[in-house]
C-alpha atoms as a PDB file:
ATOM      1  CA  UNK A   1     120.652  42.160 -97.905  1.00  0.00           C
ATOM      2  CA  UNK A   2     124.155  43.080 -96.395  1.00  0.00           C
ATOM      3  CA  UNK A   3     122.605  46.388 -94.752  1.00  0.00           C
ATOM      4  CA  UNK A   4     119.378  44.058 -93.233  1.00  0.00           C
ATOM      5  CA  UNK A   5     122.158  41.684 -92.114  1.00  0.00           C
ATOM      6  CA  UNK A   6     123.730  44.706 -89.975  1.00  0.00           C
ATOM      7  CA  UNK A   7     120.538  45.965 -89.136  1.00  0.00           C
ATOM      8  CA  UNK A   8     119.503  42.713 -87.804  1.00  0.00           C
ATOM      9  CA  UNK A   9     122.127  42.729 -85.499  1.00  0.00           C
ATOM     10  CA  UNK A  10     121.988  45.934 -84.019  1.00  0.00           C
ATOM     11  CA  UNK A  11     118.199  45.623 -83.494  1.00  0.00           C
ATOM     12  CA  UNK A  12     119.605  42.282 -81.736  1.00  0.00           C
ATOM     13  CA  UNK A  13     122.348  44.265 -79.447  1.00  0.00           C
ATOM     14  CA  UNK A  14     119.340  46.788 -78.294  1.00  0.00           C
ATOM     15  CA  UNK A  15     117.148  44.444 -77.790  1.00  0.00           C
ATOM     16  CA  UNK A  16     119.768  42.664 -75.795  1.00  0.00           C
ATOM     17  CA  UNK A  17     120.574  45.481 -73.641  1.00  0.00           C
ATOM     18  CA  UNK A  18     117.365  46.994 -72.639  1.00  0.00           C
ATOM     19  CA  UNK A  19     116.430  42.892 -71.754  1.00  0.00           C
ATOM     20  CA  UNK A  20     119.612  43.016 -69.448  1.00  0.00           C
ATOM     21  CA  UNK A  21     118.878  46.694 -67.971  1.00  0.00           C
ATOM     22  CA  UNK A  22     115.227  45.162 -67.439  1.00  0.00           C
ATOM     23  CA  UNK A  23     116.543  42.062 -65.477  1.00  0.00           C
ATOM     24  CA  UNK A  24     119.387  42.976 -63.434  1.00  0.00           C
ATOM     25  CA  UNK A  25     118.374  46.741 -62.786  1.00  0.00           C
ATOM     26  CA  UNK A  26     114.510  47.276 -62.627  1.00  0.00           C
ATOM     27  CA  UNK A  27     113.882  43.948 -61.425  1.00  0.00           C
ATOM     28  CA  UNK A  28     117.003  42.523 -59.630  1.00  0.00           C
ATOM     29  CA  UNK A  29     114.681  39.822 -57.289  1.00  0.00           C
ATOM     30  CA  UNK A  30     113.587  38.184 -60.045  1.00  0.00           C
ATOM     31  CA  UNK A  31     113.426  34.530 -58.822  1.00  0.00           C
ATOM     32  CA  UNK A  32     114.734  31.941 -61.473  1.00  0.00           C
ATOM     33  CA  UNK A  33     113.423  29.200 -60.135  1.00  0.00           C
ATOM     34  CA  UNK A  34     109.874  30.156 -59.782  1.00  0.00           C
ATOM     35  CA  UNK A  35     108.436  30.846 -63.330  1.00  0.00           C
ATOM     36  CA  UNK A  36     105.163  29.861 -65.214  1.00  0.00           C
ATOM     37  CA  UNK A  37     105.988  27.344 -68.333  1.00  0.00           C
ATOM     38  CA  UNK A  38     103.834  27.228 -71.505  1.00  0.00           C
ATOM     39  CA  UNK A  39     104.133  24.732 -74.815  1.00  0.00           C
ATOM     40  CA  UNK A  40     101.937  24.198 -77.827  1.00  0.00           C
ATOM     41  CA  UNK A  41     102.028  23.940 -81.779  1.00  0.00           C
ATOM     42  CA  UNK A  42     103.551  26.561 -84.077  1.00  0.00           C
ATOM     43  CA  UNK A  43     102.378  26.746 -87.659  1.00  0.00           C
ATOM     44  CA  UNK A  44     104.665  29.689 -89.907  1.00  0.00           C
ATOM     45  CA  UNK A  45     105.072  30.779 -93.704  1.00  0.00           C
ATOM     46  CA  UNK A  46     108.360  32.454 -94.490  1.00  0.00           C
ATOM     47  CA  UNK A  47     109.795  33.877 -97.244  1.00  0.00           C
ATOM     48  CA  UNK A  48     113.377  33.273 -98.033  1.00  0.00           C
ATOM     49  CA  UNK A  49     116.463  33.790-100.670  1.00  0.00           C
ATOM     50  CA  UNK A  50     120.048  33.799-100.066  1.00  0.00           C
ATOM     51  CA  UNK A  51     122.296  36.694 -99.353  1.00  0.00           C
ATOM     52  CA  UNK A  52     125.869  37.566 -98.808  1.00  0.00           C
ATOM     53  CA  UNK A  53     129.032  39.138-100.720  1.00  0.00           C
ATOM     54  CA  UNK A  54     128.929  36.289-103.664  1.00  0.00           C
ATOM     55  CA  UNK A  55     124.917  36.272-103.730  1.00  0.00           C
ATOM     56  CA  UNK A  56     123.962  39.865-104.343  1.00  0.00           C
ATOM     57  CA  UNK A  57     126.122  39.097-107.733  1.00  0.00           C
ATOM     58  CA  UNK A  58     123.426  36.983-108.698  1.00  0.00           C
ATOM     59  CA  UNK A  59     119.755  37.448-109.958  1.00  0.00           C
ATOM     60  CA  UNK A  60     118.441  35.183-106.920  1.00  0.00           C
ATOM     61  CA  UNK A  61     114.723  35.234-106.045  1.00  0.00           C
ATOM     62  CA  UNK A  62     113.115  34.278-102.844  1.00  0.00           C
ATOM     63  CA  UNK A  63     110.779  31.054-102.287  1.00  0.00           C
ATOM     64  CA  UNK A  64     107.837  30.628-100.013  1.00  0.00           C
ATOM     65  CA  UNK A  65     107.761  27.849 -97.344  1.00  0.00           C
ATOM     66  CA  UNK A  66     105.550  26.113 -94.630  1.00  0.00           C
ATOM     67  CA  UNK A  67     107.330  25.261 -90.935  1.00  0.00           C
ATOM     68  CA  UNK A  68     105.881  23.509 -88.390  1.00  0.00           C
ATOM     69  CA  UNK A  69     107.142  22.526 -84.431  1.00  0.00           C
ATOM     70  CA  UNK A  70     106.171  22.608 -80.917  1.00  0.00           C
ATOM     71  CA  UNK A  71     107.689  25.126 -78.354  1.00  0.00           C
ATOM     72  CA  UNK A  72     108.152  25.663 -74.195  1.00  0.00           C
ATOM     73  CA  UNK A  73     108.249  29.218 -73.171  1.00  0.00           C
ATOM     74  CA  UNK A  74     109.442  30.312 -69.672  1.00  0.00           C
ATOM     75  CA  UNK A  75     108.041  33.184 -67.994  1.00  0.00           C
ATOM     76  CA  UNK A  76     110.520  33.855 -65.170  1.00  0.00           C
ATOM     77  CA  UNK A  77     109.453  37.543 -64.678  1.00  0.00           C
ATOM     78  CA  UNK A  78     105.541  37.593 -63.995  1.00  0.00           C
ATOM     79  CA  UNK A  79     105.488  41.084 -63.471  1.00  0.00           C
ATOM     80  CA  UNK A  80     105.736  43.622 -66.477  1.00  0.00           C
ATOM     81  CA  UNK A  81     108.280  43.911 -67.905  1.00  0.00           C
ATOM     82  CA  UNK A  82     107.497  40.091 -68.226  1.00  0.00           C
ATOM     83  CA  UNK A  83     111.048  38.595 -69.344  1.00  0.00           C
ATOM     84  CA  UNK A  84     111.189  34.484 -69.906  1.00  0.00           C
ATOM     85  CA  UNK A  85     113.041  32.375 -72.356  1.00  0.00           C
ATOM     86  CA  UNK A  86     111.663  30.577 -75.339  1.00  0.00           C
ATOM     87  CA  UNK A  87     113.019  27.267 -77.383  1.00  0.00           C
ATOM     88  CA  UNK A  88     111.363  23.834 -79.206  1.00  0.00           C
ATOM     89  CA  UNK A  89     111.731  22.174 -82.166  1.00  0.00           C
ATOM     90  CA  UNK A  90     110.706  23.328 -85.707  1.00  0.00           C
ATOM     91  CA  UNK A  91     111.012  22.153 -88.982  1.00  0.00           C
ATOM     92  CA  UNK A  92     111.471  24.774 -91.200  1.00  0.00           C
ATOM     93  CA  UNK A  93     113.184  25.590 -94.983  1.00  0.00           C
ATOM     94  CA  UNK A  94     115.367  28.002 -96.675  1.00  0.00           C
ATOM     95  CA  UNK A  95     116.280  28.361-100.091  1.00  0.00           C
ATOM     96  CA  UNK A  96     116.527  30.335-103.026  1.00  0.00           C
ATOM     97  CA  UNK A  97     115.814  30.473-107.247  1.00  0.00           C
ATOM     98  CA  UNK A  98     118.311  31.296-109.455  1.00  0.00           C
ATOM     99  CA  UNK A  99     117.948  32.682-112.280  1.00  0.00           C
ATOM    100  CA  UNK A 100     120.633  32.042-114.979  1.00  0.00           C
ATOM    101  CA  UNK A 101     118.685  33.153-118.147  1.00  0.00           C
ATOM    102  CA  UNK A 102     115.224  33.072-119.608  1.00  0.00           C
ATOM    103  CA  UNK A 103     115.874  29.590-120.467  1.00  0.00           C
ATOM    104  CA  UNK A 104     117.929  28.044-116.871  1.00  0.00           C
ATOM    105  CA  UNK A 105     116.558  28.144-113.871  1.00  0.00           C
ATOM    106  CA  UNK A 106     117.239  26.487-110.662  1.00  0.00           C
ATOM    107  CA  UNK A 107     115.676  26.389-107.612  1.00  0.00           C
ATOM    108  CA  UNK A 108     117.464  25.021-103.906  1.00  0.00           C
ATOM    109  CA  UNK A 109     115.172  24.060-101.097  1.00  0.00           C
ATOM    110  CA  UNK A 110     117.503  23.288 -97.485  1.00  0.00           C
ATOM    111  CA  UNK A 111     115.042  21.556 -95.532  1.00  0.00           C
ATOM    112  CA  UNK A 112     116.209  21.838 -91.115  1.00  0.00           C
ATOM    113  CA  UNK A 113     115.177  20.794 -88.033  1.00  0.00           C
ATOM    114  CA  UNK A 114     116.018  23.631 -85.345  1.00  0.00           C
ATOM    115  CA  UNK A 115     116.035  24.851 -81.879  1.00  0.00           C
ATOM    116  CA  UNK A 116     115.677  28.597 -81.062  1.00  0.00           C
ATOM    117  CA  UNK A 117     117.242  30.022 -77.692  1.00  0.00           C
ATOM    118  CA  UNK A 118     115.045  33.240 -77.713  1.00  0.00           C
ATOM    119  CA  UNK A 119     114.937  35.502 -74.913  1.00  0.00           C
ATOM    120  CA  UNK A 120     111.551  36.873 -74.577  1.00  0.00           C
ATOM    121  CA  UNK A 121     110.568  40.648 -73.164  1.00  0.00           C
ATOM    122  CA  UNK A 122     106.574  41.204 -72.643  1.00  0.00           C
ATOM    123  CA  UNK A 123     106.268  44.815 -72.382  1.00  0.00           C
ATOM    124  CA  UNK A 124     102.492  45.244 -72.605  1.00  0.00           C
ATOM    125  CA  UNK A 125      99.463  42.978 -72.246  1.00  0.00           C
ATOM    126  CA  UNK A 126     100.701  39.722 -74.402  1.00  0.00           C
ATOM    127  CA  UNK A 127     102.688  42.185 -77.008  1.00  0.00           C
ATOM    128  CA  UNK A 128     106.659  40.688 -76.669  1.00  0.00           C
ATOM    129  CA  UNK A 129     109.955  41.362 -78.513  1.00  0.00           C
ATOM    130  CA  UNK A 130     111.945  38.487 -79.318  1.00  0.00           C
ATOM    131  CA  UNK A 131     115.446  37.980 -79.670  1.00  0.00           C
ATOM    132  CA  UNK A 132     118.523  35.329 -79.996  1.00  0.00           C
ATOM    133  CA  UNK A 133     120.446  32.418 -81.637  1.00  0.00           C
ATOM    134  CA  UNK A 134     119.476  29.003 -82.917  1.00  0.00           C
ATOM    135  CA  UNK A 135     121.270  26.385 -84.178  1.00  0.00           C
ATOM    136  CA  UNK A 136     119.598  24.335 -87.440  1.00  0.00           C
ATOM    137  CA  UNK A 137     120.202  20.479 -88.274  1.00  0.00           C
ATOM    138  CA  UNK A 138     120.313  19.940 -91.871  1.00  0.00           C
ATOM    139  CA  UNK A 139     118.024  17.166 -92.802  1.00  0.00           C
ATOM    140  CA  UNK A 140     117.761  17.656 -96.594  1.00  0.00           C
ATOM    141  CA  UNK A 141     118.710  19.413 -99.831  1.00  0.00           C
ATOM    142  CA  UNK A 142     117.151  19.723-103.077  1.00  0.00           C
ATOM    143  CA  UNK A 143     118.242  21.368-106.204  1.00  0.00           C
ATOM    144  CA  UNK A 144     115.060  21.685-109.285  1.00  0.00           C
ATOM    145  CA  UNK A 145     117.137  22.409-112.087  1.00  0.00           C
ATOM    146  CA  UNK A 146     115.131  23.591-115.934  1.00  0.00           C
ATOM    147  CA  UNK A 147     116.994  24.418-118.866  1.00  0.00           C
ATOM    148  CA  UNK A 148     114.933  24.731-122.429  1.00  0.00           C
ATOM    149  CA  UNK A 149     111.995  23.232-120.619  1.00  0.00           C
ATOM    150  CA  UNK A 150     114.019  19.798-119.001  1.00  0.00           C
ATOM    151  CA  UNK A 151     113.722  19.408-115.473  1.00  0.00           C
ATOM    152  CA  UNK A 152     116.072  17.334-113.275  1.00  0.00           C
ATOM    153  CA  UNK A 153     116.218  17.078-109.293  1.00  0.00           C
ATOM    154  CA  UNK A 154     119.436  16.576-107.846  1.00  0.00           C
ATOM    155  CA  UNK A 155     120.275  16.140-103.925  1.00  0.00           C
ATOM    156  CA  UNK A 156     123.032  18.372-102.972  1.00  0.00           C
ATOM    157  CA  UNK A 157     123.270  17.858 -99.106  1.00  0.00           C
ATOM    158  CA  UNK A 158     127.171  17.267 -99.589  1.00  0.00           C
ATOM    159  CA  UNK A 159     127.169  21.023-101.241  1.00  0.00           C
ATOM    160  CA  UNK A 160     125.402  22.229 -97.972  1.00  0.00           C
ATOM    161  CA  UNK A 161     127.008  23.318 -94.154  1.00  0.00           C
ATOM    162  CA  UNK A 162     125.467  20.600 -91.728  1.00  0.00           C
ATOM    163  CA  UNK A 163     125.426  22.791 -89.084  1.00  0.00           C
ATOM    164  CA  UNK A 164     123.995  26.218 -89.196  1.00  0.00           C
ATOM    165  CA  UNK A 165     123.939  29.193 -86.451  1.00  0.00           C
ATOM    166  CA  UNK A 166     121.862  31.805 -86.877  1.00  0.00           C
ATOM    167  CA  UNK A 167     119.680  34.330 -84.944  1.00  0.00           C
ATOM    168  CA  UNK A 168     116.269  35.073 -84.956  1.00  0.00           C
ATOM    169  CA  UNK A 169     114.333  38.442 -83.670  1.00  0.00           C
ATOM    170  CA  UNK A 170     110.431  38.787 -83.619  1.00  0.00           C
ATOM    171  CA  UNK A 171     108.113  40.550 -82.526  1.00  0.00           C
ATOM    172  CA  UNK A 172     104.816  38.410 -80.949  1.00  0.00           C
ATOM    173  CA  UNK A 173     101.454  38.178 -79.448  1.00  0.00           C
ATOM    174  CA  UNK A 174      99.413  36.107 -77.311  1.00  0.00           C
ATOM    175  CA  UNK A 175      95.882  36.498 -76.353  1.00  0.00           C
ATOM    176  CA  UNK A 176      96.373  35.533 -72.689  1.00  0.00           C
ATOM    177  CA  UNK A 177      92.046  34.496 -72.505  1.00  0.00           C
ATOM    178  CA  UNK A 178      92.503  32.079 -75.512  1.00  0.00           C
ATOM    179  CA  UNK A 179      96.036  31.396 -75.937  1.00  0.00           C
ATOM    180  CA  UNK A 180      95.972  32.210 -79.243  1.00  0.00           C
ATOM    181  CA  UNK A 181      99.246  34.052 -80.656  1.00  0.00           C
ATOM    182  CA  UNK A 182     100.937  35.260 -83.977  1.00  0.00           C
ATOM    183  CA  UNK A 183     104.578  36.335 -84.520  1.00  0.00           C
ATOM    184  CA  UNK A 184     106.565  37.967 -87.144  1.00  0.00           C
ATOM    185  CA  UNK A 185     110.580  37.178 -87.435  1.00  0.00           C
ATOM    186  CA  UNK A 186     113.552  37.380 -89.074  1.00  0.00           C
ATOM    187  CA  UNK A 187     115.800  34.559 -89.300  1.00  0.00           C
ATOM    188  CA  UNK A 188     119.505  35.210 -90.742  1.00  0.00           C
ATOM    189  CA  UNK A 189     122.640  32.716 -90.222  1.00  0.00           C
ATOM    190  CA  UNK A 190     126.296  33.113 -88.987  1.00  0.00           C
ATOM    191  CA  UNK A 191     127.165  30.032 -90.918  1.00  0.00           C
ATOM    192  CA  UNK A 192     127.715  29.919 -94.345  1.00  0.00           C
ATOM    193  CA  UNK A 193     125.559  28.514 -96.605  1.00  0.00           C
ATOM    194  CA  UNK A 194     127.733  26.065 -98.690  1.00  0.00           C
ATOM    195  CA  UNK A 195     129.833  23.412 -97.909  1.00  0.00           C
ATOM    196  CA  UNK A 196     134.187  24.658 -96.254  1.00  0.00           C
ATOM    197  CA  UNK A 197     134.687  22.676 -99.927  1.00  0.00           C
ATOM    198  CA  UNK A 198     132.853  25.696-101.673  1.00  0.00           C
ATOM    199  CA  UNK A 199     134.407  29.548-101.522  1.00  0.00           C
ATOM    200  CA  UNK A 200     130.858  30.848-102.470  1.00  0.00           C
ATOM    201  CA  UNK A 201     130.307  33.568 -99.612  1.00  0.00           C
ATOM    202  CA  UNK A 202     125.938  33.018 -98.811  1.00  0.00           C
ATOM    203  CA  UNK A 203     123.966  32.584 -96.134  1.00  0.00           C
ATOM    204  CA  UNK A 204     120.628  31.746 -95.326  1.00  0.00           C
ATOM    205  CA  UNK A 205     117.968  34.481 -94.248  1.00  0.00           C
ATOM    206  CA  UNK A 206     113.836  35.098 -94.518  1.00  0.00           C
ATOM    207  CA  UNK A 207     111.160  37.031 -93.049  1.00  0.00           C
ATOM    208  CA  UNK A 208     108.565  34.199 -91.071  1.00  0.00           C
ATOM    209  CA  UNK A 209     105.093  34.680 -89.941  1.00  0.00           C
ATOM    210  CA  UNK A 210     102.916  32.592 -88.087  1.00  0.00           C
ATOM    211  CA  UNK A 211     100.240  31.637 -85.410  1.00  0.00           C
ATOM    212  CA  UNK A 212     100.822  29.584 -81.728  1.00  0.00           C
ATOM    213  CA  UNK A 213      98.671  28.215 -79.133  1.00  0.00           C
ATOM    214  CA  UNK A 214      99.530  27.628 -75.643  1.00  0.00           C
ATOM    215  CA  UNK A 215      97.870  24.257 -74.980  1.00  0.00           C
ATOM    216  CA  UNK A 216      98.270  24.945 -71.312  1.00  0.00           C
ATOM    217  CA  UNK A 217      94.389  26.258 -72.007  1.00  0.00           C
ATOM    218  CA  UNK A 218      92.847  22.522 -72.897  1.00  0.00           C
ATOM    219  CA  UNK A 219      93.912  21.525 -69.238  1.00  0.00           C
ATOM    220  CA  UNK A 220      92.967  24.866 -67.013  1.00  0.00           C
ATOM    221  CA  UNK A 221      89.281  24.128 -68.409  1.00  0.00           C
END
């Protein structure tokens, strides 16, 4: 998970700089505050676990999750390359199982509320690359812990950073007669999972994929 970490971010810094060549060299007259805004629902499924120097010591599986939010896209570019910026509010989990032994178990569920600050580059016909931070609220944490068959729940939000940065890149697409869309991302933190009380080096990460609508549609009818 270490090498997807790094290969995250490099996909992030070229993603980055052929947005920036596309901006400020092939389209310099871009006019920021002209534009064409879009919102609607979000629906996603992802897939996460926790990685990290301390994790990959441990026999950690990943758990499966719904998110939910609504989001505003900006579409400051209309020509292609179409470039534009992308945020909302989502709901959304990580977590992990451990796996002690056959006979303990114990599986962590970090429930967040978060806002992405995605730059957005449309390079063909409602096909986009995705790409930036967010910063995630936690709201909740659950530990379901089993050993010989007993199971307890236990809140551990004090065990838990508060404040989590992360990135996100994704790859999208919207059909522009419908405004019906899909994505695929990857989500990975900065921030370290536990608590400054813990020394437990982990961080959050998961692969997400999902449909959008652009609601803009119900009122162009």
């Amino acid at each position: 998970m270490n090498h997807l970490k790094k290969l995250s971010q490099l996909c992030i810094a070229l993603l980055i700089g052929i947005m920036i060549n596309g901006c400020c060299i092939t389209k310099p007259n871009c006019d920021p505050e002209g534009g064409n805004f879009t919102f609607g629902p979000e629906l996603s499924y992802r897939i996460s676990t926790f990685h990290g120097e301390d994790a990959k010591d441990d026999d950690i599986k990943s758990i499966g999750s719904i998110g939910f939010g609504g989001y505003v896209h900006w579409v400051f570019c209309e020509e292609y390359p179409k470039m534009g910026l992308y945020s909302g509010l989502f709901y959304n989990q990580f977590g992990g199982k451990f796996n002690y032994n056959d006979d303990e178990v114990s599986k962590n569920r970090l429930h967040y509320l978060s806002i992405p600050f995605t730059y957005t580059y449309e390079f063909y016909e409602g096909i986009r690359a995705e790409v930036g931070p967010d910063i995630s609220f936690l709201v909740a944490a659950k530990e379901k812990y089993e050993y010989m068959g007993e199971k307890e729940t236990y809140n551990i939000s004090e065990d838990v950073s508060k404040v989590q940065i992360g990135y996100n890149i994704a790859l999208s697409y919207t059909h522009d007669q419908t405004g019906l869309g899909g994505f695929f991302r990857y989500n990975g933190a900065f921030t370290k999972m536990p608590s400054s009380d813990y020394d437990y080096k982990a961080y959050n990460g998961g692969f997400s994929f999902g449909v959008r609508y652009r609601m803009n549609h119900l009122f162009n009818k």
